[in-house]
C-alpha atoms as a PDB file:
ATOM      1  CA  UNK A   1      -4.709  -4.244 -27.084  1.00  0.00           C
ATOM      2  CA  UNK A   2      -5.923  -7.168 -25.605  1.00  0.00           C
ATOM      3  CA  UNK A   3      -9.561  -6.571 -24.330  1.00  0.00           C
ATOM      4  CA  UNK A   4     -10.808  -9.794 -23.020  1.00  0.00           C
ATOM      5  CA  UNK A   5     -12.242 -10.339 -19.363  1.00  0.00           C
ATOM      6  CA  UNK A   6      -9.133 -11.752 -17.064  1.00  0.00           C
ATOM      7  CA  UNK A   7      -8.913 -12.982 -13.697  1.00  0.00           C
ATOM      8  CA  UNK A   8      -8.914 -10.195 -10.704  1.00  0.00           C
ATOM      9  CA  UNK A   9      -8.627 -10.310  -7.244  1.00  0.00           C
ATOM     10  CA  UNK A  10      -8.529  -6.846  -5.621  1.00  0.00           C
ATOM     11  CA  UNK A  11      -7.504  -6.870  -1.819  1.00  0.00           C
ATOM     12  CA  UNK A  12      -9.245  -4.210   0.208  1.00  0.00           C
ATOM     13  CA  UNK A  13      -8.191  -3.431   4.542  1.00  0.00           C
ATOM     14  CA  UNK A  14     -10.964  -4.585   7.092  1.00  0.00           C
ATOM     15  CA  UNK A  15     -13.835  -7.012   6.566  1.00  0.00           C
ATOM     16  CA  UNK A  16     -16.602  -5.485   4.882  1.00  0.00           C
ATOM     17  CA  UNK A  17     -20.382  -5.802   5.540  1.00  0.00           C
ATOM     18  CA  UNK A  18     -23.302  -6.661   3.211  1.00  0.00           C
ATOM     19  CA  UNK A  19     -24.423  -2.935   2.524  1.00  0.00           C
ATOM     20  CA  UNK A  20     -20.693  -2.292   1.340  1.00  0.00           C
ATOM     21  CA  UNK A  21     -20.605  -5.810  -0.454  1.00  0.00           C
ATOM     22  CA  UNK A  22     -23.884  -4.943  -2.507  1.00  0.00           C
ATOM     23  CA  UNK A  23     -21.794  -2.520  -4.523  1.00  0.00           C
ATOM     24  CA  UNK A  24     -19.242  -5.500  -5.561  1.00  0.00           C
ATOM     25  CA  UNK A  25     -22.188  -7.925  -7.382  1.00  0.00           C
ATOM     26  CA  UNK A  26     -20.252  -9.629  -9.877  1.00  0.00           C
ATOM     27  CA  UNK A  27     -17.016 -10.269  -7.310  1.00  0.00           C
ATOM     28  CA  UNK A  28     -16.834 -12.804  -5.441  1.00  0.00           C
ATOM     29  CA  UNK A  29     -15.547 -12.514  -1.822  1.00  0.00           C
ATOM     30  CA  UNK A  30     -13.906 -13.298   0.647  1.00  0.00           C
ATOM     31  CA  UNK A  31     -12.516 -12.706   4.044  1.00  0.00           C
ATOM     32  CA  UNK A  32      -8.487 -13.602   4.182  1.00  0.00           C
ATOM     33  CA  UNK A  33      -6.792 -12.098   8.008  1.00  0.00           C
ATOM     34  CA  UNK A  34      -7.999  -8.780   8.492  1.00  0.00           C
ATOM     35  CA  UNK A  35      -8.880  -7.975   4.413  1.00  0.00           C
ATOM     36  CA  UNK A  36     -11.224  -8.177   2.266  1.00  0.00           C
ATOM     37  CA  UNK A  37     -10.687  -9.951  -1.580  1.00  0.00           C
ATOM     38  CA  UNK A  38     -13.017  -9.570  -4.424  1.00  0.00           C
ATOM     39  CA  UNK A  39     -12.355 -11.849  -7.473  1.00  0.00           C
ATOM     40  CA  UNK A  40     -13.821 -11.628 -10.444  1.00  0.00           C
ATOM     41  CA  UNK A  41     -13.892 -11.842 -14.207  1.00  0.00           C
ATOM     42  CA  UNK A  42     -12.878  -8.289 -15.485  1.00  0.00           C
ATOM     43  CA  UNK A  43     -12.137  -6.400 -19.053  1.00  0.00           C
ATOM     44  CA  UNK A  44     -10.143  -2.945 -18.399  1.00  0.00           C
ATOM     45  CA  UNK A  45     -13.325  -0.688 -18.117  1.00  0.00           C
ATOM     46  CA  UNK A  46     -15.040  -3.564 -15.705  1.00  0.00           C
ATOM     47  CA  UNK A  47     -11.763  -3.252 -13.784  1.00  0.00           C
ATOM     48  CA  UNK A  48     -11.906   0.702 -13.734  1.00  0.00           C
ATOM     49  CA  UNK A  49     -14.981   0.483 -12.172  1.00  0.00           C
ATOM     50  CA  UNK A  50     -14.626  -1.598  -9.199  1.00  0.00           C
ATOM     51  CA  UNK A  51     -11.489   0.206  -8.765  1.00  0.00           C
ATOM     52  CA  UNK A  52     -13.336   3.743  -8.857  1.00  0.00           C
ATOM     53  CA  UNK A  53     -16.304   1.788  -6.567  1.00  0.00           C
ATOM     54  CA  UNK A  54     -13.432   1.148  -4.363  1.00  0.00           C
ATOM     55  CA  UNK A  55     -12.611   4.573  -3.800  1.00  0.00           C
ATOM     56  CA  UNK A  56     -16.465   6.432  -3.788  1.00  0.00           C
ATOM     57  CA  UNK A  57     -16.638   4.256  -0.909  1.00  0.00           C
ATOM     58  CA  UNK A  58     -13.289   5.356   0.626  1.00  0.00           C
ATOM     59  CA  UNK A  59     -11.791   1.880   1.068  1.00  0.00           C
ATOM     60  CA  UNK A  60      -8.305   1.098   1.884  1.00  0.00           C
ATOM     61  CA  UNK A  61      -6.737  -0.133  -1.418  1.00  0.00           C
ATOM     62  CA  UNK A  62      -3.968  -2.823  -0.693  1.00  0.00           C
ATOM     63  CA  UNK A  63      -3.315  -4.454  -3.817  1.00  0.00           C
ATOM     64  CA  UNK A  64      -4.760  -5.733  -7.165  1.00  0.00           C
ATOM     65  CA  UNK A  65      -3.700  -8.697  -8.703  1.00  0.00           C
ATOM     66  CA  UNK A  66      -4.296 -10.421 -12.060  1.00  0.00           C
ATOM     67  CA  UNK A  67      -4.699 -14.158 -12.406  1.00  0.00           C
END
């Protein structure tokens, strides 16, 4: 099982605004046509996380993507 951090870039719908981006610190973002992508550095339970963060928040899920 490999556990070490990879490359991540999770694709959200809409643009989000700074109060919903405070909950993504260790992404980085940005805006590409009417999404949202957060890219970041990620071992599986990092990755969980966001993706859990993702939904509490009740974002649209479009993809995610490893570099």
């Amino acid at each position: 099982m490999n556990i070490a951090p990879v490359l991540y870039t999770i694709s959200v719908d809409g643009h989000l605004g700074p109060t919903l981006l405070s909950a993504f610190p260790a992404m980085a973002v940005r805006q590409e046509g009417s999404r949202t992508l957060l890219t970041g550095l990620l071992d599986q339970p990092a990755l969980f996380g966001v993706l859990a963060e993702v939904e509490a928040l009740g974002l649209c899920l479009v993809e995610v993507r490893r570099s």
